[in-house]
C-alpha atoms as a PDB file:
ATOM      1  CA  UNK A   1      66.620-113.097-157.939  1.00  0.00           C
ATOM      2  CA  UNK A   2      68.699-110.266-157.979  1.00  0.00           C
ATOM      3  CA  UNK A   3      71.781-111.774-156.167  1.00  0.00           C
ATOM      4  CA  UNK A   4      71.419-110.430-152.731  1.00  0.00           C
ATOM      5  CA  UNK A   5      70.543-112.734-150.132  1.00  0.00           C
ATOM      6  CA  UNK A   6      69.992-110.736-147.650  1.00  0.00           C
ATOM      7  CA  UNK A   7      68.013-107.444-147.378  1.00  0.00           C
ATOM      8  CA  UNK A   8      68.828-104.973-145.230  1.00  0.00           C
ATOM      9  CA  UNK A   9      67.458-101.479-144.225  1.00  0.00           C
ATOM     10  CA  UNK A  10      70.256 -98.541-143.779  1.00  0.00           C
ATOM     11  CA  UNK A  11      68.061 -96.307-142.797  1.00  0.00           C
ATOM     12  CA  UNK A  12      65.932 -98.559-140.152  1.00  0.00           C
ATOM     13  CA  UNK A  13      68.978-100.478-139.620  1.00  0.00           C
ATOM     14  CA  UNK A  14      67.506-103.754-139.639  1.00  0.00           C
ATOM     15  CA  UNK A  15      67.064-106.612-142.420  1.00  0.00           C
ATOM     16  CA  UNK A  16      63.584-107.315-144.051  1.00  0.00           C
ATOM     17  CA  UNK A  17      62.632-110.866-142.686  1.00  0.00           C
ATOM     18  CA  UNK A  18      60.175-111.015-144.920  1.00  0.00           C
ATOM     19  CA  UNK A  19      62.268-111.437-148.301  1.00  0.00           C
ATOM     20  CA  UNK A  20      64.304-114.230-146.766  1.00  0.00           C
ATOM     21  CA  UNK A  21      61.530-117.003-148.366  1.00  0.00           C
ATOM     22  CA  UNK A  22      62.600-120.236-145.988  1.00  0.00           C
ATOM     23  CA  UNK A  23      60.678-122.837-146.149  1.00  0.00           C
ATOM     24  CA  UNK A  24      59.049-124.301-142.384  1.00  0.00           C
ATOM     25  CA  UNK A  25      58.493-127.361-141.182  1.00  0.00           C
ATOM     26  CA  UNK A  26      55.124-128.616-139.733  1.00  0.00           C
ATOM     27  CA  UNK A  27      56.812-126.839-136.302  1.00  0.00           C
ATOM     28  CA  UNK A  28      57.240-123.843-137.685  1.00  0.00           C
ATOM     29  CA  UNK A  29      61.314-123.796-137.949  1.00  0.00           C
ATOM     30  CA  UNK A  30      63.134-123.392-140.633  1.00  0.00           C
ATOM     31  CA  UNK A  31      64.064-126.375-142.959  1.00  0.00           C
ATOM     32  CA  UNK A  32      67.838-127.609-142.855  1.00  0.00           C
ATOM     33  CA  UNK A  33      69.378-129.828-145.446  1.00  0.00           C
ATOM     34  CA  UNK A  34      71.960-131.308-144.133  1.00  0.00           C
ATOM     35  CA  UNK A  35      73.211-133.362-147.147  1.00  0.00           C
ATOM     36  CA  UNK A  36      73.695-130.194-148.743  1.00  0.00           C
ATOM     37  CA  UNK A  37      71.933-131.537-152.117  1.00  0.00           C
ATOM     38  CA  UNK A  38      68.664-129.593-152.202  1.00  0.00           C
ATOM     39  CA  UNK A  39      69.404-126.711-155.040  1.00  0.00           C
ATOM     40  CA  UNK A  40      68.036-124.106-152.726  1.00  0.00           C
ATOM     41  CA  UNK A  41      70.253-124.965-150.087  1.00  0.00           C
ATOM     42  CA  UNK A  42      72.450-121.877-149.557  1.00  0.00           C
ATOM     43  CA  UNK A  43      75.604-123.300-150.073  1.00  0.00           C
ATOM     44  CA  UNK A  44      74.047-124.595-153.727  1.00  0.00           C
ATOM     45  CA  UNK A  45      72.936-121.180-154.477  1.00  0.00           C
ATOM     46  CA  UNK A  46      76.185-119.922-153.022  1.00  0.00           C
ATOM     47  CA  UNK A  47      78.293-122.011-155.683  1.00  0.00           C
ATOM     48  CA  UNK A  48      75.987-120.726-158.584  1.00  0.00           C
ATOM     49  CA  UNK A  49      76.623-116.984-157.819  1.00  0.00           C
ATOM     50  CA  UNK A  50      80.156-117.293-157.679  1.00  0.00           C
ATOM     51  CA  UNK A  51      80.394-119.687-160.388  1.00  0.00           C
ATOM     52  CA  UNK A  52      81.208-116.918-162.889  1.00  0.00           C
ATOM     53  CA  UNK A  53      84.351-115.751-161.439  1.00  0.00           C
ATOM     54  CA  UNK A  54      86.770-117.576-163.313  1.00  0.00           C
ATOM     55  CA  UNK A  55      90.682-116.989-162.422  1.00  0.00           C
ATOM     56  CA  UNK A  56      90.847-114.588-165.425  1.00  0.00           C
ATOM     57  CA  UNK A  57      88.081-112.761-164.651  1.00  0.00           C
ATOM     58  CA  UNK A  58      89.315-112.311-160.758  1.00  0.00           C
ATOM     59  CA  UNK A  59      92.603-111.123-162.204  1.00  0.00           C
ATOM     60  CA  UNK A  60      90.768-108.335-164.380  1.00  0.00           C
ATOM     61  CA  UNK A  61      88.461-107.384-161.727  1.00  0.00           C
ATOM     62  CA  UNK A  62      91.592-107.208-158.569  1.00  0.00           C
ATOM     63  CA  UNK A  63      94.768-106.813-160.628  1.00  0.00           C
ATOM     64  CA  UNK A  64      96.089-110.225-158.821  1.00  0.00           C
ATOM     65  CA  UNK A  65      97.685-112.727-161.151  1.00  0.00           C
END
């Protein structure tokens, strides 16, 4: 929601499992997708959030042309 896709905890140095919202399989482990297609695949949500940093807007932001 708020970009961050991980939580962690300076002060008990650890990160909050619980906000990590993967989805199980009927074992209990964590879903993969390895065709990379699902939108909430990591890499998918990956590409969205960086999607808005367009060459001129990396130049503004770090001065490199």
């Amino acid at each position: 929601e708020d970009g961050l896709f991980v939580r962690y905890n300076e002060e008990k140095r650890n990160y909050d499992k619980s906000k990590w919202n993967y989805q199980f399989d009927e074992n209990g482990h964590a879903k993969r997708d390895m065709t990379l297609q699902h939108p909430r695949c990591v890499i998918n949500i990956l590409k969205e959030h960086v999607s808005r940093y367009t060459p001129e807007m990396v130049e503004r932001i770090t001065g490199v042309k």
